[in-house]
C-alpha atoms as a PDB file:
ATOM      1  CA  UNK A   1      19.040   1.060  -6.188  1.00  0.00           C
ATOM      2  CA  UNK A   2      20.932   4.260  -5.646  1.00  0.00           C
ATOM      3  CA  UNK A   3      23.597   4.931  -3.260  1.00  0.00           C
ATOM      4  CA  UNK A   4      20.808   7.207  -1.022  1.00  0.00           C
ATOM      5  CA  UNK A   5      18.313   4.337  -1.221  1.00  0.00           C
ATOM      6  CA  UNK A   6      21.445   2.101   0.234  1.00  0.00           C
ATOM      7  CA  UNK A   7      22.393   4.354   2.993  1.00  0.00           C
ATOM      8  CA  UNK A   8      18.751   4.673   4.294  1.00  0.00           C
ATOM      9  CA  UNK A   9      18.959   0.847   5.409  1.00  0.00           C
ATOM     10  CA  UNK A  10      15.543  -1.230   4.807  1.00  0.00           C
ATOM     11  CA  UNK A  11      12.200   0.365   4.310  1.00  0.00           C
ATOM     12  CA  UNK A  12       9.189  -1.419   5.499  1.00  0.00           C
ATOM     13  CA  UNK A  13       7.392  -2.759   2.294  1.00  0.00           C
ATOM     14  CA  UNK A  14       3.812  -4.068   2.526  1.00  0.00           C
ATOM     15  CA  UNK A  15       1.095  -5.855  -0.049  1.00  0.00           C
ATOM     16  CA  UNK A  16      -2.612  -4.507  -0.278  1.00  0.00           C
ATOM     17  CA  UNK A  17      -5.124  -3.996  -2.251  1.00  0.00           C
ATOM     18  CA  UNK A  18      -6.032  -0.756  -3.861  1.00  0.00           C
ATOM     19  CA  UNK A  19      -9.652   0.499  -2.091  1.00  0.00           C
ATOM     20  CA  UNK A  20      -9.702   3.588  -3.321  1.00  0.00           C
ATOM     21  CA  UNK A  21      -8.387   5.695  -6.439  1.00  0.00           C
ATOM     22  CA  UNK A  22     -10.886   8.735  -6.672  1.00  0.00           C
ATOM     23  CA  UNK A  23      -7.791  11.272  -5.618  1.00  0.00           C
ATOM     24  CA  UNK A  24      -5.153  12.848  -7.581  1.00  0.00           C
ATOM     25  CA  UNK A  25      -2.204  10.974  -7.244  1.00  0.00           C
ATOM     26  CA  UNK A  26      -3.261   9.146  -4.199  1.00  0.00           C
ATOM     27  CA  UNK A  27      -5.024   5.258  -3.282  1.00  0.00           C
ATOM     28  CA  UNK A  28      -6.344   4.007  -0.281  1.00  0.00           C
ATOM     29  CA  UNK A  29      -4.691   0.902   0.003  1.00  0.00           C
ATOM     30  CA  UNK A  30      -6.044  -2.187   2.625  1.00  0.00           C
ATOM     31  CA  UNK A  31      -3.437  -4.450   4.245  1.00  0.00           C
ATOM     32  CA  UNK A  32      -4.084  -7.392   5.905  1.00  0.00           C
ATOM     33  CA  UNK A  33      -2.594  -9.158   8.988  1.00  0.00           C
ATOM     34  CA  UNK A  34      -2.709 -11.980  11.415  1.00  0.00           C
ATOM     35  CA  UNK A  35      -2.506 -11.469  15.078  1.00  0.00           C
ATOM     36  CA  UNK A  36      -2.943 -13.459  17.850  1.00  0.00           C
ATOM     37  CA  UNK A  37      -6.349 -13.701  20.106  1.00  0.00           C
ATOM     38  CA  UNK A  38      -4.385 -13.075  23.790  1.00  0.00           C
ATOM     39  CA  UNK A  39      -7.084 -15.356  25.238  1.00  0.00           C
ATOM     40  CA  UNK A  40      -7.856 -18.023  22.914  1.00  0.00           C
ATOM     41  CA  UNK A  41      -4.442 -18.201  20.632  1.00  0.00           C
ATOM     42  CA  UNK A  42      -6.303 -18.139  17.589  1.00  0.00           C
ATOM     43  CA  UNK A  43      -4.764 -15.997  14.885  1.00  0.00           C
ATOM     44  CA  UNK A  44      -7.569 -13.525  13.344  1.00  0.00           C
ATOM     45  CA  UNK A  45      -7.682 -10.949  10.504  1.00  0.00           C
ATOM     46  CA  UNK A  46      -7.073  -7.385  10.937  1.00  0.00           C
ATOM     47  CA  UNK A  47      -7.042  -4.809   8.484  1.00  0.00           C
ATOM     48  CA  UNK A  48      -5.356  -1.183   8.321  1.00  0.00           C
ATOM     49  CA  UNK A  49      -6.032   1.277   5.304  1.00  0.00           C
ATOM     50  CA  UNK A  50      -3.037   3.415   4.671  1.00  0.00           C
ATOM     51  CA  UNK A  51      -2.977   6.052   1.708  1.00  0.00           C
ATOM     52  CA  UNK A  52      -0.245   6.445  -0.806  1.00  0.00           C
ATOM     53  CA  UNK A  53       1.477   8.354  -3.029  1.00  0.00           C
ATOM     54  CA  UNK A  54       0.764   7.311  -6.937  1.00  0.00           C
ATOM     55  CA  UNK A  55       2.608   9.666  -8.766  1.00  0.00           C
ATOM     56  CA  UNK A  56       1.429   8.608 -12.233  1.00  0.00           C
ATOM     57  CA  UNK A  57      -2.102   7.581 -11.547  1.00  0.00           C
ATOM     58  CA  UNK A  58      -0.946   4.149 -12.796  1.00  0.00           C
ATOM     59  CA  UNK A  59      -3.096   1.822  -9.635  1.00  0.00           C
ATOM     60  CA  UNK A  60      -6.437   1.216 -10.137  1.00  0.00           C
ATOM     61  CA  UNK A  61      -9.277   0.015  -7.360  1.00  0.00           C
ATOM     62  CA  UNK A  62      -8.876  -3.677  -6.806  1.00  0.00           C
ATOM     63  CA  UNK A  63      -4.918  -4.188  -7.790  1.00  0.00           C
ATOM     64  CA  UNK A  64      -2.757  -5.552  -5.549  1.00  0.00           C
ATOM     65  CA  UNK A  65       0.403  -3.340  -4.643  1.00  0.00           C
ATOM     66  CA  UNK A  66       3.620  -3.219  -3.042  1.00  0.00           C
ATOM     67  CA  UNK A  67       3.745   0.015  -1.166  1.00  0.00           C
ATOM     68  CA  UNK A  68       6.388   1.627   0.888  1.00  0.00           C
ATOM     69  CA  UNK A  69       6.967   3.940   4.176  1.00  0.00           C
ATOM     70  CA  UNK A  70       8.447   7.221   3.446  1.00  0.00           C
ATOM     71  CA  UNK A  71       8.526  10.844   4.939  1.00  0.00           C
ATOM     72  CA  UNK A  72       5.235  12.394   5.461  1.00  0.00           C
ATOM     73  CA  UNK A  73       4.263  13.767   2.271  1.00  0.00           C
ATOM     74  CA  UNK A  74       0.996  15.320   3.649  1.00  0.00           C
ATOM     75  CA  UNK A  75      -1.502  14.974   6.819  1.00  0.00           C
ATOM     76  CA  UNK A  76      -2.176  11.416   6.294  1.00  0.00           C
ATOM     77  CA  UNK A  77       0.027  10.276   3.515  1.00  0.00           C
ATOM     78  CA  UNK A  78       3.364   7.785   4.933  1.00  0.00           C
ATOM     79  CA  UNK A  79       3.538   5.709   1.813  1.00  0.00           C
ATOM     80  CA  UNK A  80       4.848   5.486  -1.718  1.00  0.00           C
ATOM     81  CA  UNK A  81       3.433   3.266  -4.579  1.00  0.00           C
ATOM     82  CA  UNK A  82       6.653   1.107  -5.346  1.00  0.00           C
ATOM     83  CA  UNK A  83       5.248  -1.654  -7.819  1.00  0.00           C
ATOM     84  CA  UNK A  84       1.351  -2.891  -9.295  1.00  0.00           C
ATOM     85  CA  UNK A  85       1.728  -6.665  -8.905  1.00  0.00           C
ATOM     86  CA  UNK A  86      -1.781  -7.565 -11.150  1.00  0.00           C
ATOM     87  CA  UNK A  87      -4.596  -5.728 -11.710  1.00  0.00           C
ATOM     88  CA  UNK A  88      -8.042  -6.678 -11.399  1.00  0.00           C
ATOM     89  CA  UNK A  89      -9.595  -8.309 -14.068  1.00  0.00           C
ATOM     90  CA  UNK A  90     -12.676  -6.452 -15.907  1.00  0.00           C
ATOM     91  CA  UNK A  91     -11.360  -2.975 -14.923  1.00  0.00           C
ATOM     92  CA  UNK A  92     -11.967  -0.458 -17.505  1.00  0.00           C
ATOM     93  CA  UNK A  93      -8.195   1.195 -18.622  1.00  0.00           C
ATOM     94  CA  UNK A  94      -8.852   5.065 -19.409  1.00  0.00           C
END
């Protein structure tokens, strides 16, 4: 880490999986999370697709990644591509 990274204080850092790498240096990444039913206090599932920065086209649909927040880098991109954790098996390197 560099002293700029340091001074920033903690990013928020989240773990999808890659939905979507048909852009230029961009994925659609799918994060899951549990929330509680206000009724019936059962946790359930939701989902929120957020899209990413990938500057070296290295993330391929199905890999889970760690991405995360940054400035805006354009309309709807918030997020960085910080590590691939495993990719999926059977995909095709090019």
């Amino acid at each position: 880490m560099t002293n700029t990274e340091n001074n920033r204080g903690r990013r928020n850092e989240v773990l999808g999986t890659v939905v979507s790498d048909k852009m230029d240096k961009t994925i659609t990444v799918e994060v899951y999370r549990k929330v509680r039913h206000p009724r019936y206090n059962k946790y359930i599932r939701r989902s929120s697709k957020f899209k990413a920065h990938d500057e070296k086209n290295e993330a391929k649909a199905g890999d889970k990644v760690v991405i995360f927040e940054t400035r805006a880098l354009s309309k709807s991109k918030r997020w960085r591509l910080a590590k691939v954790i495993s990719h999926e098996e059977g995909a095709v390197a090019q």
